[in-house]
Each structure stands twice: as C-alpha cells, then as structure tokens.
Protein backbone atom coordinates (compact mmCIF):
# COMPACT_ATOMS: atom_id res chain seq x y z
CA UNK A 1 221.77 146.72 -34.70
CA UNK A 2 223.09 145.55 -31.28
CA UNK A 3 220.69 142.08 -30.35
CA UNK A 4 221.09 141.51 -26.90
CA UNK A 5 220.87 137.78 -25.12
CA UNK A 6 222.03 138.02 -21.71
CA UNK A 7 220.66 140.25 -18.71
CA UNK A 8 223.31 140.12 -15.54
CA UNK A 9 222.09 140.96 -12.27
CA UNK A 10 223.22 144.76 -11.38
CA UNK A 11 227.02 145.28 -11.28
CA UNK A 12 228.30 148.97 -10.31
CA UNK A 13 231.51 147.77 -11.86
CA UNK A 14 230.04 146.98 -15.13
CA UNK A 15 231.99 149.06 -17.89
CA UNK A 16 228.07 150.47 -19.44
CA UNK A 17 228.28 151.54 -22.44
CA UNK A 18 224.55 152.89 -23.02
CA UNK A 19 221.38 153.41 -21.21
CA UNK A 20 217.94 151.58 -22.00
CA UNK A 21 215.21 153.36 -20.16
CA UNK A 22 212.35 151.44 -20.03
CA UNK A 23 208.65 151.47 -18.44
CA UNK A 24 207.52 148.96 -16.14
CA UNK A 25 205.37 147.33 -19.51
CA UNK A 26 208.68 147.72 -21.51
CA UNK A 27 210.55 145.49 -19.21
CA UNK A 28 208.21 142.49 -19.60
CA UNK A 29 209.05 142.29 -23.07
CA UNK A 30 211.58 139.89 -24.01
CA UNK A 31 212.21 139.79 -27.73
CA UNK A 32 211.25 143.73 -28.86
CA UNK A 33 213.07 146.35 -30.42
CA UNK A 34 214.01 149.37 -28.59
CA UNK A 35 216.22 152.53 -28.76
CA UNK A 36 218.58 153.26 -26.27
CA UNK A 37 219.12 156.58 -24.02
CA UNK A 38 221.63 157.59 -26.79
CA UNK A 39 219.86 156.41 -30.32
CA UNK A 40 221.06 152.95 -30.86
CA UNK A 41 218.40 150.70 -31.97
CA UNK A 42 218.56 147.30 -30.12
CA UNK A 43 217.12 144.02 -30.07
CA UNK A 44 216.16 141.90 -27.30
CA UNK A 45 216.16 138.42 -27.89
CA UNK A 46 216.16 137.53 -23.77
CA UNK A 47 215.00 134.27 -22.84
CA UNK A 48 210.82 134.38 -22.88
CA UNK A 49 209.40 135.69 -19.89
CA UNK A 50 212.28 137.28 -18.82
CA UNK A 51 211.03 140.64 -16.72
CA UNK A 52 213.79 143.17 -16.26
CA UNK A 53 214.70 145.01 -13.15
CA UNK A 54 215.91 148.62 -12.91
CA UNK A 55 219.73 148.06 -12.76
CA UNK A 56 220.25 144.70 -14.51
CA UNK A 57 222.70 145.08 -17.03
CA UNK A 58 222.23 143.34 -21.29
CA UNK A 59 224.71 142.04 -23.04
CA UNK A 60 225.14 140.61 -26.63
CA UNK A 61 226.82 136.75 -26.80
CA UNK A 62 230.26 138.18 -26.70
CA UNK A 63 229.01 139.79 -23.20
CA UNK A 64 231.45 142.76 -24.26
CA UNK A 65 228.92 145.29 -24.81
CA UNK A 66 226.92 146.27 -21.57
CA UNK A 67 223.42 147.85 -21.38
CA UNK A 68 221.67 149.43 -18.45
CA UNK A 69 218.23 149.08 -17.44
CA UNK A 70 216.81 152.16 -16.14
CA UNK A 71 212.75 152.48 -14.86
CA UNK A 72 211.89 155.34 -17.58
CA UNK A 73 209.38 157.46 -15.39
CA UNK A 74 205.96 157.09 -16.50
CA UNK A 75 202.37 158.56 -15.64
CA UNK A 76 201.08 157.19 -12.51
CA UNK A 77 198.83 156.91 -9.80
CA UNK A 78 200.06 157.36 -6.10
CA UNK A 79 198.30 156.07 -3.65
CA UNK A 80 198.54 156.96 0.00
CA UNK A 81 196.66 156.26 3.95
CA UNK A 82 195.84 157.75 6.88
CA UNK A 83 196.33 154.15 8.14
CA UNK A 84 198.68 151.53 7.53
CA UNK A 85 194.84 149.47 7.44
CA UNK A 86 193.34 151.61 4.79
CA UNK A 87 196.43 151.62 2.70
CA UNK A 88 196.10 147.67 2.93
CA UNK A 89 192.75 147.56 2.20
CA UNK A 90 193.18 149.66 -1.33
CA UNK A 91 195.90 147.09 -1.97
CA UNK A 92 193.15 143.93 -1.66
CA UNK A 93 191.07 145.74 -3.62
CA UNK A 94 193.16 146.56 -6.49
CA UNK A 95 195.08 142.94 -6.09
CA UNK A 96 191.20 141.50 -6.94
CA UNK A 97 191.53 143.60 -10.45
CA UNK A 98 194.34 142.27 -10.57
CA UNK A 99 196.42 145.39 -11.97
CA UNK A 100 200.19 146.11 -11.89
CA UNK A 101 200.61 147.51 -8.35
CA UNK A 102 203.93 148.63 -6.38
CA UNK A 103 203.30 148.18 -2.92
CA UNK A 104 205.91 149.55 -0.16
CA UNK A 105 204.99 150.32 3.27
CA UNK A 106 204.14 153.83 3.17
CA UNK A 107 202.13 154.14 -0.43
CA UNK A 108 200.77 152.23 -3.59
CA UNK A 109 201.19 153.07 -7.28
CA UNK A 110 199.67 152.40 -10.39
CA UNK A 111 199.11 153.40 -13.94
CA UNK A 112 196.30 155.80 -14.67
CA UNK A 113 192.99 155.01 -14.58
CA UNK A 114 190.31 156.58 -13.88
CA UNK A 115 188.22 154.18 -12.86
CA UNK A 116 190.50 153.48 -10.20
CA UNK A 117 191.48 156.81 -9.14
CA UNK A 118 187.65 157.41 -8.26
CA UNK A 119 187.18 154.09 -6.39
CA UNK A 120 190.29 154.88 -4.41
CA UNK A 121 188.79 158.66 -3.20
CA UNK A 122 185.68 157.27 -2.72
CA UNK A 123 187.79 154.60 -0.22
CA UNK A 124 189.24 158.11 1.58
CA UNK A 125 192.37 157.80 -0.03
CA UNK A 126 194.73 160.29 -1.14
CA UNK A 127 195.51 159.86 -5.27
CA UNK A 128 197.93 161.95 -6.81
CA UNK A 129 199.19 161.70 -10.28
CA UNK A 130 202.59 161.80 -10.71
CA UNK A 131 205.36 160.83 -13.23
CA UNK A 132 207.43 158.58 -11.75
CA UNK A 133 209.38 155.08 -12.42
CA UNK A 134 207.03 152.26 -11.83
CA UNK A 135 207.82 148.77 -10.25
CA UNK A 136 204.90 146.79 -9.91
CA UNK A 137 205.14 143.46 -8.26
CA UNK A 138 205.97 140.15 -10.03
CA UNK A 139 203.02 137.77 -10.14
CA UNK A 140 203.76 135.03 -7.63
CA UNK A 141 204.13 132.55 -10.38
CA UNK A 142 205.79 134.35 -12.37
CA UNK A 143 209.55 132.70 -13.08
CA UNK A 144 212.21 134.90 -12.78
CA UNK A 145 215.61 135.25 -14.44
CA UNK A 146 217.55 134.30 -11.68
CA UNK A 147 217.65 137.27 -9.46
C-alpha cells in the first residue's frame, strides 16, 4: 500500500501517476484509507487538519510517486437568485447553520438536505439537485497547508 505524507500545491508539470477522486468530506480527512481512480489502495498520513484542494498533488517521503486530487462529483444542492441580494441573503442564512457552503457570485451549493432545500423555496429561491464537485469554503480559522 502506497502511504502518502506530502500534498504539493498543483503542478501541471507533475509526472501523475494516479488519480484520487475525492468528495468535498473526503478531502478533510487526513490520515484515511482510500482507493485511487485506478484500484490502488492508499494511505494518507498528511499532517492533521490538512484539507485538500482539487489539483494538489500527494506524494510518499521519497516524493517520487505523485497523486492527483480530483473533486469526485457528488449529490448536491444548487442554489440560485433573482438578485445578487436574495442570493446573499440564503448565504447568511445557511452560514447561521453553519453548513458546508460554496459561494461564487452567481449561485450557492450544498449537500442535500431537505430541510434546507424547503427553507430555500420558501425564501423564492431556485434549488436544483445536481451531481456535481463540491468546494465548500474553509472555516475562517481553519489553518491551511500552505496554499
């Protein structure tokens, strides 16, 4: 089994030599087993709270053997506004539940829940599940691992 130590910031250069598609709950694990993309089992043993990034590249101590990160698509909630105002609004309210949200400028996403989804409508906003990949924002205290 491969145990990777080391994640590198992305590097198009990087010689990869398999694929780790993760969700956005995957990639707050540091010390898990997974199987790559193409059957290998692997081991992270990343420094605690490490929280990987779609692109960042693992690599074992040698830092021969590369591993990319990929945001496996998962079910999800997306959230969109008539207004840039209402689309703000939903993100207060579902900061205050303090969920995993990705927030860009033109819609919101989540992970499914009903709950949500209804509170949401009943806001007048548009919710549509969809599998997609899913980058929620880090926690503002949340230490990074150096990128």
């Amino acid at each position: 089994m491969l145990i990777l130590t080391h994640c590198l910031p992305p590097d198009p250069e990087a010689a990869i030599v398999s694929t780790l598609s993760l969700t956005a709950d995957d990639r707050t694990r540091s010390r898990h087993r997974f199987e790559t993309d193409e059957g290998k089992e692997v081991h992270l043993k990343l420094p605690r709270g490490t929280v990987l990034s779609h692109g960042d590249c693992l690599t074992d101590d040698s830092g021969n053997i590369r591993v990319l990160v990929t945001a496996k698509p998962e079910p999800t909630l997306m959230v969109t506004a008539e207004t840039s105002r209402d689309l703000l609004r939903a993100a207060y309210h579902l900061g205050n539940r303090h969920i995993p949200l990705e927030i860009t400028p033109d819609y919101l996403r989540l992970t499914i829940d009903p709950v949500l989804k209804a509170m949401l409508e009943q806001l007048g906003l548009t919710v549509q599940e969809e599998t997609a990949p899913f980058h929620p924002e880090i926690g503002a205290y949340h230490s990074s691992h150096g990128h």
